[in-house]
N, C-alpha and C. Protein backbone atom coordinates (compact mmCIF):
# COMPACT_ATOMS: atom_id res chain seq x y z
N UNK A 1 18.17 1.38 -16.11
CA UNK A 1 17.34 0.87 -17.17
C UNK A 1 15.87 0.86 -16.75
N UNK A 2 15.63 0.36 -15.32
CA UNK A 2 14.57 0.46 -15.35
C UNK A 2 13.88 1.85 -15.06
N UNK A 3 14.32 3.07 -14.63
CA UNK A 3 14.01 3.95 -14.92
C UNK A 3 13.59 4.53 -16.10
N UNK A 4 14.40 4.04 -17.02
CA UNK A 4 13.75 4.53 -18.46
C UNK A 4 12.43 3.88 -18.73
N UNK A 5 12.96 2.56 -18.20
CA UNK A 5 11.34 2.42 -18.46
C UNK A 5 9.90 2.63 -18.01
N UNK A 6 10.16 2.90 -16.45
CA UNK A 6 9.23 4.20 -15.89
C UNK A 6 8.54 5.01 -16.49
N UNK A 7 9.92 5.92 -16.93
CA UNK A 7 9.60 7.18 -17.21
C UNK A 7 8.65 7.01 -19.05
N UNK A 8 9.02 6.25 -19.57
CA UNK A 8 8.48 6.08 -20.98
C UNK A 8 7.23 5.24 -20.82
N UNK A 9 7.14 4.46 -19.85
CA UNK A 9 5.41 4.01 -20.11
C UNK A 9 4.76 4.94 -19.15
N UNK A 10 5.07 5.76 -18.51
CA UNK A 10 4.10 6.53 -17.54
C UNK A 10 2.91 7.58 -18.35
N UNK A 11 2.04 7.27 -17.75
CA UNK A 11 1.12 7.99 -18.91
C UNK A 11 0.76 9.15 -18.14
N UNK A 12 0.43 9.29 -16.41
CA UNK A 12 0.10 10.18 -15.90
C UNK A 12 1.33 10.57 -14.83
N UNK A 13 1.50 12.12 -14.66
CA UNK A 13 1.86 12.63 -13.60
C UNK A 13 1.13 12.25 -12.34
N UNK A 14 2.13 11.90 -11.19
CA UNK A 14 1.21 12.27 -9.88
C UNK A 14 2.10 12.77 -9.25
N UNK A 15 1.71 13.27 -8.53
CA UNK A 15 1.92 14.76 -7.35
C UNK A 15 2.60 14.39 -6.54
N UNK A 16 3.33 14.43 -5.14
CA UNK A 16 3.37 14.13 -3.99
C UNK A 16 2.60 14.53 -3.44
N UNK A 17 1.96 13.68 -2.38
CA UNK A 17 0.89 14.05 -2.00
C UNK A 17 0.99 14.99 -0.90
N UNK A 18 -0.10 16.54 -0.18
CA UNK A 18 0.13 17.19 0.05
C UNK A 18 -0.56 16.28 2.04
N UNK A 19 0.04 16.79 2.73
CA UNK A 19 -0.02 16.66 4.25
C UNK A 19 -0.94 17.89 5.13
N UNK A 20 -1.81 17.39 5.70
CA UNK A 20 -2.14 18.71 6.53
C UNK A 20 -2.26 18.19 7.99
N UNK A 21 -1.37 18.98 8.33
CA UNK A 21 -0.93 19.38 10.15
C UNK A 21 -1.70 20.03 10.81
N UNK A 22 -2.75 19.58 11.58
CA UNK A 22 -3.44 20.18 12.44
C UNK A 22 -2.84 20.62 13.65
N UNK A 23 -1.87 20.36 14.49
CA UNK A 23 -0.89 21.06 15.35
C UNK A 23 -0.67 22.06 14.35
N UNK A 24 0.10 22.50 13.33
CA UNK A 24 0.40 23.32 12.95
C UNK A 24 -0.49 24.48 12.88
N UNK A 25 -1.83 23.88 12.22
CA UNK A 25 -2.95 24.83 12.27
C UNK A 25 -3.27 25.78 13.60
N UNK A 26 -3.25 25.41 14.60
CA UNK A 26 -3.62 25.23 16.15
C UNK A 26 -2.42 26.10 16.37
N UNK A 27 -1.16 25.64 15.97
CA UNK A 27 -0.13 26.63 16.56
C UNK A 27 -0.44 28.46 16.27
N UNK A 28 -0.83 28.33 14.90
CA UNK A 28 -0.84 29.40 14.00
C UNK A 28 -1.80 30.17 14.02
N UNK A 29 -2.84 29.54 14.96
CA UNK A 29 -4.29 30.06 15.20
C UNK A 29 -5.59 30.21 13.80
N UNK A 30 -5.32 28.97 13.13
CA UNK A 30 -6.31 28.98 11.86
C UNK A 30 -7.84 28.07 12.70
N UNK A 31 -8.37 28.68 13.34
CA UNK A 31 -9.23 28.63 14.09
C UNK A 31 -10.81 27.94 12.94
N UNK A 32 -10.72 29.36 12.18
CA UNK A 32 -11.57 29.01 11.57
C UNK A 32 -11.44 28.17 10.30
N UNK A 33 -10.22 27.87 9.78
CA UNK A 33 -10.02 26.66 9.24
C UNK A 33 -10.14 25.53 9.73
N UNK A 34 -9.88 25.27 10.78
CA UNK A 34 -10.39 24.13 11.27
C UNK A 34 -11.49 23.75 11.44
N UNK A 35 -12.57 24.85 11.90
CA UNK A 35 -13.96 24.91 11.75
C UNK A 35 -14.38 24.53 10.32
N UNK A 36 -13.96 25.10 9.40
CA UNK A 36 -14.21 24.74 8.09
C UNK A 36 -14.67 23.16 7.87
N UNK A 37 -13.09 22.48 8.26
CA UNK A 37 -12.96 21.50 7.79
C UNK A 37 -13.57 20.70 8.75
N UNK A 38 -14.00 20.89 9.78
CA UNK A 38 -14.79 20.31 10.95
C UNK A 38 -16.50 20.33 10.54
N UNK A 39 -17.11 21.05 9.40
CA UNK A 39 -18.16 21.66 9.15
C UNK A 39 -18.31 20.91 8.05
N UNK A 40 -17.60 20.37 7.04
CA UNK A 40 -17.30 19.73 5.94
C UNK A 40 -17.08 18.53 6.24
N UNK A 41 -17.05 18.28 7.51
CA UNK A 41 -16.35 16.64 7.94
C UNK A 41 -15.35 15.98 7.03
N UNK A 42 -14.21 16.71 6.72
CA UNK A 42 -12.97 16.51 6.11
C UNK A 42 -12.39 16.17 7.11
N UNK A 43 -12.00 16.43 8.57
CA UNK A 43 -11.12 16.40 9.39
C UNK A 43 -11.02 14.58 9.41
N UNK A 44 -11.82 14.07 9.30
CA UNK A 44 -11.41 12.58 9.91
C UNK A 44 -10.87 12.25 8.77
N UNK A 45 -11.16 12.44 7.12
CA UNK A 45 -10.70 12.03 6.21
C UNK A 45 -9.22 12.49 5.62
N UNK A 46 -8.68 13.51 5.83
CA UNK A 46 -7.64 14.17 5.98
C UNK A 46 -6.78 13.54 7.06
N UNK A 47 -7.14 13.06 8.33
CA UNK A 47 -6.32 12.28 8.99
C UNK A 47 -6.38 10.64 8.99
N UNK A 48 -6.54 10.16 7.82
CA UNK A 48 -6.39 8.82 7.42
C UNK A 48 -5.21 8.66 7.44
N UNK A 49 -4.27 7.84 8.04
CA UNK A 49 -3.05 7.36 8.10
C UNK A 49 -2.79 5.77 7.76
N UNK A 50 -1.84 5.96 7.52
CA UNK A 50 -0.81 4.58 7.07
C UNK A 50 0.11 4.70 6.17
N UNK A 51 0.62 3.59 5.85
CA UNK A 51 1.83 3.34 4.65
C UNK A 51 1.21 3.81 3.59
N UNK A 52 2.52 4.53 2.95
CA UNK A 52 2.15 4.86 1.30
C UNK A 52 3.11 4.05 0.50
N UNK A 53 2.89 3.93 -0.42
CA UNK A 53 3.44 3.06 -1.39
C UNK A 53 3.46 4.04 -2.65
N UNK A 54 4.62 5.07 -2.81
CA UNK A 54 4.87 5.80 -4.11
C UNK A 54 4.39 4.96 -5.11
N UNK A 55 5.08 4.14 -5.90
CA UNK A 55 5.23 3.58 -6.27
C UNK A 55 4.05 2.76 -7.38
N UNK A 56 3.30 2.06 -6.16
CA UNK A 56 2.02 1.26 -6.45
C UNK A 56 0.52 2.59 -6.79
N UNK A 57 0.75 4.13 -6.12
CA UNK A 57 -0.09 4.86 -6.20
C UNK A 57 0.11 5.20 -8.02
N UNK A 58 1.02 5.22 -8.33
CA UNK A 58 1.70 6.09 -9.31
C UNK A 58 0.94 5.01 -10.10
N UNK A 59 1.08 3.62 -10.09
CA UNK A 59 0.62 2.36 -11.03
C UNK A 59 -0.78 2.50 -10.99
N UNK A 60 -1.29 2.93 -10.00
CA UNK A 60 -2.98 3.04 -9.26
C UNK A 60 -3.54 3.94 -10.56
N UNK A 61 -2.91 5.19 -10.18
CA UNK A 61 -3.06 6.26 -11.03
C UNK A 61 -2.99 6.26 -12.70
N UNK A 62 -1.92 5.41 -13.17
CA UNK A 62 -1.50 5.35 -14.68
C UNK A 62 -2.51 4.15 -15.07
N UNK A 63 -2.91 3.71 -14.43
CA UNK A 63 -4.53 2.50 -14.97
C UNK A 63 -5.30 2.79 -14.76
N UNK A 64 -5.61 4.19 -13.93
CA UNK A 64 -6.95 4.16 -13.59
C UNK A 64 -8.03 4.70 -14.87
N UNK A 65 -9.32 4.36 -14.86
CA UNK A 65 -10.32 4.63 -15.71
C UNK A 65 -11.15 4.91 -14.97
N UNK A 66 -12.19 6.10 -15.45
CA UNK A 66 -12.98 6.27 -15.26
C UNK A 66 -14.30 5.71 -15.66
N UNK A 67 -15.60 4.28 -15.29
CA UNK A 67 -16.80 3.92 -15.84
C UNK A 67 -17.77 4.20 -14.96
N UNK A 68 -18.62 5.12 -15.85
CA UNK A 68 -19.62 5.75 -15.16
C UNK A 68 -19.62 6.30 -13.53
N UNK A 69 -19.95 5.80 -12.86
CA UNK A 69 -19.96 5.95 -11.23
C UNK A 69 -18.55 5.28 -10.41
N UNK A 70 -18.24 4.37 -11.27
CA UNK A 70 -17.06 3.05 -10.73
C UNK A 70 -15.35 4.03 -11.36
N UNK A 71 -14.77 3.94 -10.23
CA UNK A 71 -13.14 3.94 -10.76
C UNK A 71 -12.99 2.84 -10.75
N UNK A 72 -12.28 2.27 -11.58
CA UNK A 72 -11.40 1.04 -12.06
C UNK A 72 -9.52 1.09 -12.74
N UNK A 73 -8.88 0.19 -11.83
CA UNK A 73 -7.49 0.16 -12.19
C UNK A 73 -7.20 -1.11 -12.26
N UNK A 74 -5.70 -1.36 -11.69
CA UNK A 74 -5.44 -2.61 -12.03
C UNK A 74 -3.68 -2.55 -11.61
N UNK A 75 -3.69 -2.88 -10.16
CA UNK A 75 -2.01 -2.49 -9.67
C UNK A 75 -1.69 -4.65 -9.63
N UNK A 76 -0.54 -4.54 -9.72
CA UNK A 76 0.11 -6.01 -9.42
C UNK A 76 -0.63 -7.06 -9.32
N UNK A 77 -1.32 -6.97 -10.63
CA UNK A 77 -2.40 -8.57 -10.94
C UNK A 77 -3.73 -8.22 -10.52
N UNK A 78 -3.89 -6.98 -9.70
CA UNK A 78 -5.35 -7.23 -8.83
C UNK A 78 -6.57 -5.83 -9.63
N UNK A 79 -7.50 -6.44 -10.01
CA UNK A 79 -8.78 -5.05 -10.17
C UNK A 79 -8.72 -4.50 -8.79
N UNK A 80 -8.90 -3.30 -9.18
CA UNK A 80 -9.54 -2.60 -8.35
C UNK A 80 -10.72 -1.70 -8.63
N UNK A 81 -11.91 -1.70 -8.28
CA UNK A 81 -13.13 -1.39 -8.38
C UNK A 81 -13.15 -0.53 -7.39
N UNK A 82 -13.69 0.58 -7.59
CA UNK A 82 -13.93 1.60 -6.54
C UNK A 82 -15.30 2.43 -6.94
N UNK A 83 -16.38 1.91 -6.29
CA UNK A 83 -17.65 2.39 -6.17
C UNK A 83 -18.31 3.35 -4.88
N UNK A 84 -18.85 4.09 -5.15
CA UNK A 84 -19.47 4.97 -4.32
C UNK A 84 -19.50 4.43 -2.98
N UNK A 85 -20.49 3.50 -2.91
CA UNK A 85 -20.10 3.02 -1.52
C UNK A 85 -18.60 2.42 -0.75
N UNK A 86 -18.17 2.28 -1.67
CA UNK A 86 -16.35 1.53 -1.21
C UNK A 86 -16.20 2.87 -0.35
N UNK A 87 -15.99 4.14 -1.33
CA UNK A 87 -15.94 5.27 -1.44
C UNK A 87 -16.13 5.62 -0.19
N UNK A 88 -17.33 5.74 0.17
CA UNK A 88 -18.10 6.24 1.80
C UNK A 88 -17.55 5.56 2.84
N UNK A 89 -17.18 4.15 2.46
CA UNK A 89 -17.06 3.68 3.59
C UNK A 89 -15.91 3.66 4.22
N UNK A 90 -14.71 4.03 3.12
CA UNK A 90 -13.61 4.18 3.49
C UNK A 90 -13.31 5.74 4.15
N UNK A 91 -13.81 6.72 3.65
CA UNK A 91 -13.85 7.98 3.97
C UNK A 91 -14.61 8.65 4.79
N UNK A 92 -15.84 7.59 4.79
CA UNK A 92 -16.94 8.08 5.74
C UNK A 92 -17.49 9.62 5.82
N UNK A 93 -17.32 9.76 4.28
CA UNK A 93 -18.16 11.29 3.91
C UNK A 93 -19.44 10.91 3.35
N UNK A 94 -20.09 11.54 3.55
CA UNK A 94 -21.16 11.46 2.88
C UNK A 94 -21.32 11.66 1.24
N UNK A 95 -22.13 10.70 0.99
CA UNK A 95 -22.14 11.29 -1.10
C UNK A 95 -23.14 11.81 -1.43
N UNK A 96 -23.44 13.35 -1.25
CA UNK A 96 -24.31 14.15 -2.12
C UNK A 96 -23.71 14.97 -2.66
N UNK A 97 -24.29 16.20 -3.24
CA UNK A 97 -24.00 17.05 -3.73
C UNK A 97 -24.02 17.35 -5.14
N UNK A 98 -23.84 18.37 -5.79
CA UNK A 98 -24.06 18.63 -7.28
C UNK A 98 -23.02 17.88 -8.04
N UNK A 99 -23.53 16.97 -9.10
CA UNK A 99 -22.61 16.30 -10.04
C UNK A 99 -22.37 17.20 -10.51
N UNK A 100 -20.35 17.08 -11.04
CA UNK A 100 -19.57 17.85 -11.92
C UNK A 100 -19.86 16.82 -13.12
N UNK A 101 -20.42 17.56 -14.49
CA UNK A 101 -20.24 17.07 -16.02
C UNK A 101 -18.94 17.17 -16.38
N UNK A 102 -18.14 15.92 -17.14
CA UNK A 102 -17.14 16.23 -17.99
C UNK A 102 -17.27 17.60 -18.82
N UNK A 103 -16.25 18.57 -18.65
CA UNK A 103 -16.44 19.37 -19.95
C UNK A 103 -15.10 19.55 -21.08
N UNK A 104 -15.61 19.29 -22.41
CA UNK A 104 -14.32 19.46 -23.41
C UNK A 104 -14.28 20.43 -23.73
N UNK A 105 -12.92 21.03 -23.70
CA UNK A 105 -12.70 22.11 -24.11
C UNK A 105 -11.84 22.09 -25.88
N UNK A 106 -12.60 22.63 -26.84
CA UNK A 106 -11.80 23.20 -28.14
C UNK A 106 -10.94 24.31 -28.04
């Protein structure tokens, strides 16, 4: 039962999320992929670890809104506000670069 009800209030798909293996890379000799992502300073953010919570991401995801600069959701009683700086500081990328415009398509 409660699956049905899952599946009928879910408003968004989410993915499983995809893993990247740097041993693997290294085995395989993607040399310059790693450079890439070493050049991009993805590598530290890509190896963020801990518990996932299917579950609560999926809830993360089906509330989330987009206002202006701020993501905003709302998992098990709690806001969640996610602003640029939250953003940086958790990821520790830097925020520049060219803004993407919404575009609608007819």
């Amino acid at each position: 039962m409660i699956d049905k009800y899952l599946h009928e209030t879910s408003r968004k798909i989410v993915n499983t999320p995809k893993l990247v293996s740097f041993t693997w890379m290294k085995q395989k000799n993607l040399t310059m992929v790693m450079s890439l992502l070493k050049k991009q300073r993805l590598k530290r953010f890509l190896n963020l670890s801990g518990n996932i919570y299917p579950y609560l991401v999926k809830v993360f995801y089906t509330n989330l809104q987009f206002n202006g600069d701020t993501l905003n959701s709302h998992v098990k009683g709690v806001d969640i506000i996610i602003t640029n700086d939250v953003w940086v500081a958790i990821t520790r990328l830097k925020y520049f670069g060219l803004r993407i415009n919404k575009v609608i398509l007819e």
